[in-house]
C-alpha atoms as a PDB file:
ATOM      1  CA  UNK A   1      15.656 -13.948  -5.668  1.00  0.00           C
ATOM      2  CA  UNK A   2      17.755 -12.021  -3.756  1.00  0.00           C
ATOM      3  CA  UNK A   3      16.062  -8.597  -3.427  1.00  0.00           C
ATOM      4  CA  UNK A   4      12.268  -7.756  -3.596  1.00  0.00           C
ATOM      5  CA  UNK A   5      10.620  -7.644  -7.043  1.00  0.00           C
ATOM      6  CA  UNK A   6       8.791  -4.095  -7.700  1.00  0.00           C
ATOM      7  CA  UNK A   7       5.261  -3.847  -8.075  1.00  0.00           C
ATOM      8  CA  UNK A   8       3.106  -5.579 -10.772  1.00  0.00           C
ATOM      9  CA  UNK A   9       6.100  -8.280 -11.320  1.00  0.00           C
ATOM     10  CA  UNK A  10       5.585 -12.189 -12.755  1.00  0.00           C
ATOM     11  CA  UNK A  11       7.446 -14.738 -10.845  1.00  0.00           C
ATOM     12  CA  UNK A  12       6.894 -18.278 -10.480  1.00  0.00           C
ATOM     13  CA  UNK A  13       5.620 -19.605  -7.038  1.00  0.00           C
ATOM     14  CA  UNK A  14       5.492 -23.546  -6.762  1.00  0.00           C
ATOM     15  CA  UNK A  15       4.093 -24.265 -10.007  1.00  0.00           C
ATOM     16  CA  UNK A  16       2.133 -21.347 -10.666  1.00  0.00           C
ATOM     17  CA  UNK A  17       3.196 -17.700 -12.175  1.00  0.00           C
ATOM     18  CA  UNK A  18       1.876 -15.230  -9.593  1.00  0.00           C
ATOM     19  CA  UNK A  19       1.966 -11.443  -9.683  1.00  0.00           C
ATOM     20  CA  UNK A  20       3.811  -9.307  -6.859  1.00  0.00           C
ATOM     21  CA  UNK A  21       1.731  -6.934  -5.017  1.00  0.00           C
ATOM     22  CA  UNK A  22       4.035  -5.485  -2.760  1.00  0.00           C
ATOM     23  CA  UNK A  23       5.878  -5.973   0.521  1.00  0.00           C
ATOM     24  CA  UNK A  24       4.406  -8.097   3.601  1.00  0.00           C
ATOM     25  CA  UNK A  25       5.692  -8.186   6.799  1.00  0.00           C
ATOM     26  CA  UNK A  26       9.356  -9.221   7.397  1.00  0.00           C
ATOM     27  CA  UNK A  27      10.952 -11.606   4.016  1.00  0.00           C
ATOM     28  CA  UNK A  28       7.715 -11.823   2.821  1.00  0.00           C
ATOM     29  CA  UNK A  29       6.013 -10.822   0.027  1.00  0.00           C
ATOM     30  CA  UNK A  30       2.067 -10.271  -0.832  1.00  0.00           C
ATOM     31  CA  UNK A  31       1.161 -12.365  -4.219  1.00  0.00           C
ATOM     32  CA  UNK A  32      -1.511 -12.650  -6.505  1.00  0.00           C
ATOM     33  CA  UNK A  33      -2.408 -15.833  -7.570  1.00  0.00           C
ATOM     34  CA  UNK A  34      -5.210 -17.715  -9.813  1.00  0.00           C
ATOM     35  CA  UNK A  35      -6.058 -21.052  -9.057  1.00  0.00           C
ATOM     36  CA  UNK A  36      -7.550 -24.175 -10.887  1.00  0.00           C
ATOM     37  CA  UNK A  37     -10.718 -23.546  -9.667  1.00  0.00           C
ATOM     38  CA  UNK A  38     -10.480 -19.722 -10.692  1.00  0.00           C
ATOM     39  CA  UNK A  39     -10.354 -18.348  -7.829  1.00  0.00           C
ATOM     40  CA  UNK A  40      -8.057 -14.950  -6.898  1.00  0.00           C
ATOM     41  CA  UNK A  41      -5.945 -15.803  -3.969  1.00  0.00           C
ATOM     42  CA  UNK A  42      -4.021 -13.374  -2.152  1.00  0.00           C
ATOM     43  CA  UNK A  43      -1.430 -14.260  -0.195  1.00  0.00           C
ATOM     44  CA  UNK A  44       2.024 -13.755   2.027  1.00  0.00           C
ATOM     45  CA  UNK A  45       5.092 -15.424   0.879  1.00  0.00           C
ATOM     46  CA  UNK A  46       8.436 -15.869   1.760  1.00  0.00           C
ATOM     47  CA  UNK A  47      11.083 -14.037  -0.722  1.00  0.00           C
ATOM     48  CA  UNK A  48      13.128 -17.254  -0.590  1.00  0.00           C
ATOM     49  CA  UNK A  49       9.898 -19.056  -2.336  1.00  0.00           C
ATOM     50  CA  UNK A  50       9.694 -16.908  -5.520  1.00  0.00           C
ATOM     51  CA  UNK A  51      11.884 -18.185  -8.578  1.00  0.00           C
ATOM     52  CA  UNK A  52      12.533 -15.294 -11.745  1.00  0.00           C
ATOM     53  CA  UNK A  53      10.823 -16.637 -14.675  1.00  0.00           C
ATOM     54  CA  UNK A  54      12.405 -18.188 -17.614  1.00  0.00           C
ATOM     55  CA  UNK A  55      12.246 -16.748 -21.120  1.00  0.00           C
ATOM     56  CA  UNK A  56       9.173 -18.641 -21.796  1.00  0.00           C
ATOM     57  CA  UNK A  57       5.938 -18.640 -20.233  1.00  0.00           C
ATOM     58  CA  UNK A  58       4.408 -21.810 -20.952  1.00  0.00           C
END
């Protein structure tokens, strides 16, 4: 990705489909992420890390 996703988008981070929550400090970018455990994680990535997603989901 070259320039910061808005507000409330999917992206894929590692293997996972995360949400963006806004800007962090810097390249980075504050995610929302669900884990295998359940858990809500959030969390400060770089923009270089997130991937668009492809037309499907799953």
């Amino acid at each position: 990705m070259k320039r910061k996703p808005p507000r409330g988008t999917l992206v894929r981070y590692e293997a996972r489909i995360v949400e963006v929550l806004g800007e962090a400090r810097g390249q980075r970018i504050m995610i929302r992420s669900i884990h295998a455990d359940g858990s809500e994680r959030l969390t400060a990535v770089k923009l270089n890390s997130l991937r668009a997603l492809d037309d499907q989901l799953f």
